[in-house]
Protein backbone atom coordinates (compact mmCIF):
# COMPACT_ATOMS: atom_id res chain seq x y z
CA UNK A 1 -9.50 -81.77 -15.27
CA UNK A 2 -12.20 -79.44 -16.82
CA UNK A 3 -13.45 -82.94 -19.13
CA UNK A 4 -13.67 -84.80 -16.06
CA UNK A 5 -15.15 -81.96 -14.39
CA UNK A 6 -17.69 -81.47 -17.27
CA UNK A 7 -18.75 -85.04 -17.44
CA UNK A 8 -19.25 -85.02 -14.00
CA UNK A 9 -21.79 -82.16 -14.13
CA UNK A 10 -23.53 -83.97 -16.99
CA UNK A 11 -23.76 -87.10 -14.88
CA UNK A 12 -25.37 -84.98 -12.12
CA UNK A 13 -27.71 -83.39 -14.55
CA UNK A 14 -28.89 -86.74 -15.88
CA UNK A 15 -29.41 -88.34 -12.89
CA UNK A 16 -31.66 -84.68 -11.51
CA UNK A 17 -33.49 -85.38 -14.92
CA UNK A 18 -34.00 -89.15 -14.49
CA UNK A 19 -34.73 -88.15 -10.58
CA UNK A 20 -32.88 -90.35 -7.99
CA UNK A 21 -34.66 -93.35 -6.14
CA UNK A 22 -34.33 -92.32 -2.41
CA UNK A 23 -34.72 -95.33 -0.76
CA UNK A 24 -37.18 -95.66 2.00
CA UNK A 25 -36.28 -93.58 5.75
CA UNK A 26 -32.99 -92.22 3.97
CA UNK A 27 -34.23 -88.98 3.67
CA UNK A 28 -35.93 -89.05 7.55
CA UNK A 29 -32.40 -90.62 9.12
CA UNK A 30 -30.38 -87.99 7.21
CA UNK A 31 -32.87 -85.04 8.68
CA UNK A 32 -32.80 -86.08 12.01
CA UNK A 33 -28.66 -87.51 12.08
CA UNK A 34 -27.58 -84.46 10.21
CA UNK A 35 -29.90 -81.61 10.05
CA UNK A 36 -29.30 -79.14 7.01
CA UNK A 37 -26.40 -80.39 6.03
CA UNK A 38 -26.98 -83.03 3.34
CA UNK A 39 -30.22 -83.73 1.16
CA UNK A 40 -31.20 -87.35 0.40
CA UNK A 41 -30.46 -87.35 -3.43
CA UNK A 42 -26.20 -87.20 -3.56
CA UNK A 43 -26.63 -89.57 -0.41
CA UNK A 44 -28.27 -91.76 -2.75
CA UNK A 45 -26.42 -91.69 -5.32
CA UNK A 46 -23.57 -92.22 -3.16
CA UNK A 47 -24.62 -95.39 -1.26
CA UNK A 48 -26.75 -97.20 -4.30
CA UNK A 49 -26.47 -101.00 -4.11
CA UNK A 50 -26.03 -100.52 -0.13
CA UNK A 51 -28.12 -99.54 2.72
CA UNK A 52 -27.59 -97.10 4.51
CA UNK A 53 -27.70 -98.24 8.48
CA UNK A 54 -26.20 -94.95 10.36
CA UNK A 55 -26.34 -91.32 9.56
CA UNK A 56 -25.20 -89.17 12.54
CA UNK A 57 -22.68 -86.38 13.81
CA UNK A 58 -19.51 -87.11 15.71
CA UNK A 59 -18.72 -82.78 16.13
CA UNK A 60 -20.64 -80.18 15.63
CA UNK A 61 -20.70 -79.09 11.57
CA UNK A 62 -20.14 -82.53 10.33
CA UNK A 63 -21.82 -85.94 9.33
CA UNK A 64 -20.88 -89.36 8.60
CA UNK A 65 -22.89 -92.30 6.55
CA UNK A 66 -22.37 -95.48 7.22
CA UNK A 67 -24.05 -98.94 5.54
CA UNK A 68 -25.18 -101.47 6.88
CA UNK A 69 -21.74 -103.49 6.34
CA UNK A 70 -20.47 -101.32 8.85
CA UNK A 71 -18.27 -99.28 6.65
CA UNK A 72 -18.27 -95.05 6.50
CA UNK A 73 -19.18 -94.37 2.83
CA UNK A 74 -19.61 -90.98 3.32
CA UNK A 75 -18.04 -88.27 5.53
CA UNK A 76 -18.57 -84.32 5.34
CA UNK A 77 -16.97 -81.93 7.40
CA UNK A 78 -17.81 -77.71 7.70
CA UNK A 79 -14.76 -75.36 9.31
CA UNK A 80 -15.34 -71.76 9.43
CA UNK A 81 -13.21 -69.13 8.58
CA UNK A 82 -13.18 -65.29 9.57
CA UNK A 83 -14.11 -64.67 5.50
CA UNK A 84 -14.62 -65.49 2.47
CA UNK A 85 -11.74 -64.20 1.73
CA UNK A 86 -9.61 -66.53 4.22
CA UNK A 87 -11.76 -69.41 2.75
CA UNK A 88 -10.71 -68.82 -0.59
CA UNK A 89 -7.02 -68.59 0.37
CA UNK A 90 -6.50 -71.40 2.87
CA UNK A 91 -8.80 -74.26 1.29
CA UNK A 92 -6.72 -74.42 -1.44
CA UNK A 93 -3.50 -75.49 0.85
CA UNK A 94 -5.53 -78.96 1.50
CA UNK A 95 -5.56 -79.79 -2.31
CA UNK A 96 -3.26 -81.97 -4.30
CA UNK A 97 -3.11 -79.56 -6.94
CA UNK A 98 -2.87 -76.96 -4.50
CA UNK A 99 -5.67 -74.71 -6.55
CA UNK A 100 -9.58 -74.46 -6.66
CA UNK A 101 -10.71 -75.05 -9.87
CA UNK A 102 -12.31 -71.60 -11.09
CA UNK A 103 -15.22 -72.31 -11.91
CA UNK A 104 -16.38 -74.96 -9.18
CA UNK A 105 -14.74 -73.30 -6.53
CA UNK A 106 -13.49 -76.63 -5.43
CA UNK A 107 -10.45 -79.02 -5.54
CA UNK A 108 -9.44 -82.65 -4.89
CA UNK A 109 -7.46 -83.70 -2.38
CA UNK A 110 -5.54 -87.25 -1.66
CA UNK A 111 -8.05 -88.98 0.71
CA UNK A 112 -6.22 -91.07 3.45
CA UNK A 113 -5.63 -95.01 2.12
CA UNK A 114 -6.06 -96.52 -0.92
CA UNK A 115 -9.06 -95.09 -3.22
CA UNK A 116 -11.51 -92.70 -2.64
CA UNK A 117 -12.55 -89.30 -3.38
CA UNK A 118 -11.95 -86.22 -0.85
CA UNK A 119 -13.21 -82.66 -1.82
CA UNK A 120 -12.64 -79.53 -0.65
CA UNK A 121 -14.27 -76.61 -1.52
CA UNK A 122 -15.10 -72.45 -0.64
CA UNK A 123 -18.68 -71.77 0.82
CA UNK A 124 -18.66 -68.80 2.01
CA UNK A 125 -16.55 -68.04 4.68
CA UNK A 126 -16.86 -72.08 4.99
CA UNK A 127 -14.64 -74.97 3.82
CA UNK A 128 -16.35 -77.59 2.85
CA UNK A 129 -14.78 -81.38 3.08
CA UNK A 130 -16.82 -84.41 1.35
CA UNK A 131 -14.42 -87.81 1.83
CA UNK A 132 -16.44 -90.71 -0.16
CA UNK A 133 -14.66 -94.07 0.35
CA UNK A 134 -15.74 -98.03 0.12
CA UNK A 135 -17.63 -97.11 -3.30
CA UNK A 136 -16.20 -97.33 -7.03
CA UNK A 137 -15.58 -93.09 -7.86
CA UNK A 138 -17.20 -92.66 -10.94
CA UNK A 139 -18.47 -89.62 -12.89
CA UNK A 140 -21.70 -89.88 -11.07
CA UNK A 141 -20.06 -89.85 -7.49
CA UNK A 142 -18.16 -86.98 -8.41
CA UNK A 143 -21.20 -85.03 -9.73
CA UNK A 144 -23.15 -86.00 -6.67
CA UNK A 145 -20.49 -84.82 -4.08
CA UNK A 146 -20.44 -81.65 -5.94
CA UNK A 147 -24.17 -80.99 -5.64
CA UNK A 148 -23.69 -81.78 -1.68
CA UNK A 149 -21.33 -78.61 -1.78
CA UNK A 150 -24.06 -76.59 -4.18
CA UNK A 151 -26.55 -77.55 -1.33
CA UNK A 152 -24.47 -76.13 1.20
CA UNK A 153 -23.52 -72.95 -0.62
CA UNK A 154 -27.36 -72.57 -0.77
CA UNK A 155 -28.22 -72.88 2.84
CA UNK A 156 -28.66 -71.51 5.81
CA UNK A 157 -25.92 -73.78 7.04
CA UNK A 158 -23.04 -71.42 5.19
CA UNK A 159 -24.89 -68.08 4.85
């Protein structure tokens, strides 16, 4: 788990040291479908070889991404807690493994049908959920759903 989890953070440092193309209007639909919750960068990583046709929320604290094949690539999900504290001891009860990893702070869990990738993870007095589905999980997915959670234990959002 810590390999994966270390060639995953490579992958996201060599794609922030490349820089990631952000198509053109990604980063104005995901401002005004999800405001201060996701940054155009992981979203791009995310949906590369698609376009993205929808971003928008169905609740209040979440998002969804969806391509222009009509399919949700991309699905991220805030629920508060009274603390940290109670963050840190009920997120990991949604993981397979039942555990945060230590040093991320966040776990995998077993997304709903076949393939996927579903995150959960301690922000705060937050947990964070990122589900990523209808997209080969690679190294690079991985490291860009874990800089959405970074970006969200950075903002105002989670504070």
């Amino acid at each position: 788990m810590r390999t994966k989890l270390a060639a995953a953070l490579a992958a996201l440092a060599l794609v922030t040291a490349c820089g990631t193309d952000v198509p053109a209007g990604l980063a104005a639909k995901i401002e005004s479908g999800c405001p201060g919750l996701l940054k155009p960068e992981p979203v791009a990583v995310i949906t590369e070889g698609f376009q993205v046709s929808q971003v928008g929320s169905a609740e209040p604290d979440s998002c969804e991404v969806f391509v222009s094949t009509g399919k949700k690539v991309l699905a991220l999900g805030l629920l508060a807690h009274a603390s940290q504290e109670e963050s840190e001891r009920l997120t990991p009860m949604l993981c397979t493994s039942g555990v945060l990893d230590a040093k991320t702070r966040s776990c995998e869990a077993t997304p709903p049908g076949e393939g996927g990738l579903s995150v959960h993870a301690v922000a705060g007095r937050w947990n964070v959920r990122v589900q990523v589905s209808e997209v080969q999980i690679d190294d690079e997915i991985k490291a860009a759903v874990q800089q959405i959670v970074e970006d969200l234990r950075s903002s105002d959002k989670t504070r």
